[in-house]
N, C-alpha and C. Protein backbone atom coordinates (compact mmCIF):
# COMPACT_ATOMS: atom_id res chain seq x y z
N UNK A 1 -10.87 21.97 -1.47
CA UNK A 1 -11.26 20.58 -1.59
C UNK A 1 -10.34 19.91 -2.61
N UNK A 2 -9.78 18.79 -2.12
CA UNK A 2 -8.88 18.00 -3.35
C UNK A 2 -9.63 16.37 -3.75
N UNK A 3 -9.16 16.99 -5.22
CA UNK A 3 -10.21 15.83 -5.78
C UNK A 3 -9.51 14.56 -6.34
N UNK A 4 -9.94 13.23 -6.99
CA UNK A 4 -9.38 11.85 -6.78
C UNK A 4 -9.39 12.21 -8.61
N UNK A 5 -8.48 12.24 -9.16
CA UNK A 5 -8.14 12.21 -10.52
C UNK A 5 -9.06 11.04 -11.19
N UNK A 6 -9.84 11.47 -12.36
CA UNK A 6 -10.59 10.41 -13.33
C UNK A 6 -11.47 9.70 -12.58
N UNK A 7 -12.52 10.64 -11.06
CA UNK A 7 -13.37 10.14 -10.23
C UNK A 7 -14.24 10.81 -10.75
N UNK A 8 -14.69 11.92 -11.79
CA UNK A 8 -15.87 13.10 -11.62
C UNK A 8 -16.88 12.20 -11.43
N UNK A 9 -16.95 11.32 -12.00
CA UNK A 9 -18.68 10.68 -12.34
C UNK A 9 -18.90 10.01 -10.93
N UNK A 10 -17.81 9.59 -10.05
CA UNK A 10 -18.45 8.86 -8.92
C UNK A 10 -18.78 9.70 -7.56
N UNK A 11 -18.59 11.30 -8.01
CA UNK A 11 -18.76 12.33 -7.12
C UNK A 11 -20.49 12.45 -6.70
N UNK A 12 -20.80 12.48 -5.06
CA UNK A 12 -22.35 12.50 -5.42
C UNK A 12 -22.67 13.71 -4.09
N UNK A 13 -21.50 14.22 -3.51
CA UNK A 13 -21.63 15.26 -3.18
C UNK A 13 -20.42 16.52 -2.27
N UNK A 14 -20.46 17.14 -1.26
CA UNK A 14 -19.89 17.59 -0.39
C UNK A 14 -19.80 16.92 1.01
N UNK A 15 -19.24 17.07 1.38
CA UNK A 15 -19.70 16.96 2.91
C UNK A 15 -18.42 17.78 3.86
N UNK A 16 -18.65 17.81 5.73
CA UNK A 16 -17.57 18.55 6.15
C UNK A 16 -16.82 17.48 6.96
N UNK A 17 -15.61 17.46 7.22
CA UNK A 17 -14.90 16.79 7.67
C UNK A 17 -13.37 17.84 8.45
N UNK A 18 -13.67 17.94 10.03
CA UNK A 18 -12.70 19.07 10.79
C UNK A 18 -12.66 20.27 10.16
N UNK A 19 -13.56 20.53 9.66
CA UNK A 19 -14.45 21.62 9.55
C UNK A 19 -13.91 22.10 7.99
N UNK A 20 -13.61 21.78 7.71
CA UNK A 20 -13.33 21.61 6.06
C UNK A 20 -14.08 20.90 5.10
N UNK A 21 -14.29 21.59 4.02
CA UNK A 21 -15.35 20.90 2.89
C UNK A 21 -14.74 20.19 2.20
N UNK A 22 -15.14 18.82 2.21
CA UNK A 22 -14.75 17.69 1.56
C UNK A 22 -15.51 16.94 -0.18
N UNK A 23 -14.84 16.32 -0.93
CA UNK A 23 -15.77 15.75 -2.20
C UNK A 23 -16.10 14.43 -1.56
N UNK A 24 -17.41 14.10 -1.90
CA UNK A 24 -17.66 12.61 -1.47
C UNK A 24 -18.28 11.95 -2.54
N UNK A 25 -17.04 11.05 -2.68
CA UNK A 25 -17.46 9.69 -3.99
C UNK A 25 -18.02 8.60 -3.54
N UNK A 26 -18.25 8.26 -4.07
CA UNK A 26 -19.73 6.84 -4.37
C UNK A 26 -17.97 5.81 -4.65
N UNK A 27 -17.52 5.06 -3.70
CA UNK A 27 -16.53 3.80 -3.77
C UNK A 27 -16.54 3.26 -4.83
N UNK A 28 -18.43 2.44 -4.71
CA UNK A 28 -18.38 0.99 -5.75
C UNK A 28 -18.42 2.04 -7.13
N UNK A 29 -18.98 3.16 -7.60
CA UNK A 29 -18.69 3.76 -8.62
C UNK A 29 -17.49 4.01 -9.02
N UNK A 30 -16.31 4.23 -8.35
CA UNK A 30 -15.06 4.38 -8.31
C UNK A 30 -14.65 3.05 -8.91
N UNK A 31 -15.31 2.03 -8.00
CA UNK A 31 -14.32 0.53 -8.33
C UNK A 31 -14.75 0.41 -10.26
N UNK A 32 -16.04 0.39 -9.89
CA UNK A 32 -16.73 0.65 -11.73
C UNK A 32 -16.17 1.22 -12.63
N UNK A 33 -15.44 2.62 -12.48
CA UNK A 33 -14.85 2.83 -13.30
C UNK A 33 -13.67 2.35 -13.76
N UNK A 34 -13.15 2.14 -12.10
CA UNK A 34 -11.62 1.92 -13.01
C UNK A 34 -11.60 0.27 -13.64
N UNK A 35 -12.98 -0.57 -13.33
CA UNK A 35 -13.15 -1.28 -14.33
C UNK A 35 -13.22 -1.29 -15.77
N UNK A 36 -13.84 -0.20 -16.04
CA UNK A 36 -14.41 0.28 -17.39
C UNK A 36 -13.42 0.66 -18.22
N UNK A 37 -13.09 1.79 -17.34
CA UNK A 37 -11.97 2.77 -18.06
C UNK A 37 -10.58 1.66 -18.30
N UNK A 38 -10.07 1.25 -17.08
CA UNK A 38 -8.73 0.64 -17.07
C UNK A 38 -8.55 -0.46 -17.72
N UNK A 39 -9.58 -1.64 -17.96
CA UNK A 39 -9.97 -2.70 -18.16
C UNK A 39 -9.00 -3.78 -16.63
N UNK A 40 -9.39 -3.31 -15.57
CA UNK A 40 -9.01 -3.87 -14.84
C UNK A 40 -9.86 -5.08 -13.88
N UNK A 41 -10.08 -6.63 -13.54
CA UNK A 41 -10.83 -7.07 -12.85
C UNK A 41 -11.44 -6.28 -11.51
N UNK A 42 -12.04 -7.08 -10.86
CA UNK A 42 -13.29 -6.05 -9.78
C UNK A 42 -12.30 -6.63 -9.05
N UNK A 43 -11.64 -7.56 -8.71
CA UNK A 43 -10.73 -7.74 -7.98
C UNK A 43 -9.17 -6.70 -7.42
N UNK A 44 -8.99 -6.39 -9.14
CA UNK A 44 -7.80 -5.68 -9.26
C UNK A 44 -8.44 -4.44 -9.05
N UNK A 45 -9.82 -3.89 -9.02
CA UNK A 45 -10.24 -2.81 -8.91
C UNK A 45 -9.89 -1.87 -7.29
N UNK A 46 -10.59 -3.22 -6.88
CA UNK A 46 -10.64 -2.86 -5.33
C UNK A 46 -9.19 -2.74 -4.71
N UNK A 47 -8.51 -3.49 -4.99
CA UNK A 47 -7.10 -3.49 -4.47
C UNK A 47 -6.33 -1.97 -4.48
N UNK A 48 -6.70 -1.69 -6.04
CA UNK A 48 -6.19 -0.30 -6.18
C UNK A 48 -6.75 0.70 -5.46
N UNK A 49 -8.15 0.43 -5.28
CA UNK A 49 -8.37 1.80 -4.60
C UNK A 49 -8.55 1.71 -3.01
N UNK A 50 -8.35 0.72 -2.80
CA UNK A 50 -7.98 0.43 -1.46
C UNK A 50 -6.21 1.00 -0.86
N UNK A 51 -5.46 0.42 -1.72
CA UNK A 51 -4.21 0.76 -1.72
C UNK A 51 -3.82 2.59 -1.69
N UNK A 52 -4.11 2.46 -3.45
CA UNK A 52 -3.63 3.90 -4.19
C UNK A 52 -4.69 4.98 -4.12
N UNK A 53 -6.12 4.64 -3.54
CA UNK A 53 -7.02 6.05 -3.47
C UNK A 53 -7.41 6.19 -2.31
N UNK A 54 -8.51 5.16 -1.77
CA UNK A 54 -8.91 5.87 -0.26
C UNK A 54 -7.35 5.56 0.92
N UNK A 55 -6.01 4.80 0.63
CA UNK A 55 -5.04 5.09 1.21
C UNK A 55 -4.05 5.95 1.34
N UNK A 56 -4.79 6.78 0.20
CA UNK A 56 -3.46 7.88 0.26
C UNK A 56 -3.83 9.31 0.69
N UNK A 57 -3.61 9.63 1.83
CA UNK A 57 -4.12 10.82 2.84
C UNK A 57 -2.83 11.94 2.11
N UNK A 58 -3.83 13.19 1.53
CA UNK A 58 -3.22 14.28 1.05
C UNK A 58 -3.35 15.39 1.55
N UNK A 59 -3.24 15.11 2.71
CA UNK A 59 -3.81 15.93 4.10
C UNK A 59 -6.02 16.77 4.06
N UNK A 60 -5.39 17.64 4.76
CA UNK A 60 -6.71 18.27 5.23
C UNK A 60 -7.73 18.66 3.76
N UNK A 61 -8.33 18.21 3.54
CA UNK A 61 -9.54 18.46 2.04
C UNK A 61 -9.45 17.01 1.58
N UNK A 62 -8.47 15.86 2.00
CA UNK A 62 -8.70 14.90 0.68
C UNK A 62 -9.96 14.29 1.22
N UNK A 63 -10.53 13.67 -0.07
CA UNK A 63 -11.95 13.25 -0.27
C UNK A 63 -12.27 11.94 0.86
N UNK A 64 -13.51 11.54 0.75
CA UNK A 64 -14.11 10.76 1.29
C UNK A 64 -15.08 9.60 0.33
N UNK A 65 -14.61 8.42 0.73
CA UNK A 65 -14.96 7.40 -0.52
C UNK A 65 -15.95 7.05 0.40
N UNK A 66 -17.51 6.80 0.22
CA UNK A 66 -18.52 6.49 0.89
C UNK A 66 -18.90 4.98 0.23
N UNK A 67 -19.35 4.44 1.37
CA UNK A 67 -19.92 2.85 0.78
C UNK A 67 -21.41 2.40 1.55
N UNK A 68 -21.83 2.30 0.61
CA UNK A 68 -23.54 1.55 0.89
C UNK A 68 -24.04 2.39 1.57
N UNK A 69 -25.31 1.73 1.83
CA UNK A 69 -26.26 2.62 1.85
C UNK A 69 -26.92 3.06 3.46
N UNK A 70 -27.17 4.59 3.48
CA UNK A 70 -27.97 4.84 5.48
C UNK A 70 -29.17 4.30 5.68
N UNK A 71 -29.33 3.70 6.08
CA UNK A 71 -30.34 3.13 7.25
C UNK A 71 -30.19 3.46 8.43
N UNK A 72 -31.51 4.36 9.00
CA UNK A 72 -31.52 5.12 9.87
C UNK A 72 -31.75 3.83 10.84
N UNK A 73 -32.39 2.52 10.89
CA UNK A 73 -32.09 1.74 11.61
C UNK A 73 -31.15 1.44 12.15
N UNK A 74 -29.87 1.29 11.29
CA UNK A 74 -28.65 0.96 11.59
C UNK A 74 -27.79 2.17 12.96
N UNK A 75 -28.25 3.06 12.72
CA UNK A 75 -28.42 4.29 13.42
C UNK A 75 -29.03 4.87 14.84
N UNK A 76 -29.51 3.41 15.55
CA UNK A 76 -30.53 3.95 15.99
C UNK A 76 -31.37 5.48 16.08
N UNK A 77 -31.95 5.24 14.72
CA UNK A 77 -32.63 6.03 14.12
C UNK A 77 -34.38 5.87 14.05
């Protein structure tokens, strides 16, 4: 599994992806930090990790940035 440098805290679990075990981060926690940490706007937040994290495919294990929330409705569930 390969992990997103200075993400631990937005990690909220595993999951499988082509049959490989993947880390799965919490996005808006991601964008949060690198607010916090970087002192960067929510603007400039998103850009970056739009760009430089969930765009950069490091082949087979890289992570999975998850956003909002399941509703099994949404699902027909």
């Amino acid at each position: 599994m390969l992990k997103a440098d200075g993400f631990d805290d937005a990690i909220v679990g595993v999951g499988t992806h082509f049959n490989t075990d993947v880390i799965i981060y919490n996005y808006d926690d991601c964008v949060q930090i690198l607010v916090d940490r970087d002192g960067m706007t929510y603007e400039e937040a998103i850009e970056f990790m739009e760009y430089n994290v969930c765009g950069a495919w490091a082949g087979q294990g890289s992570p999975v940035f998850y956003r909002g929330s399941y509703e099994e409705d949404d699902y027909g569930g």
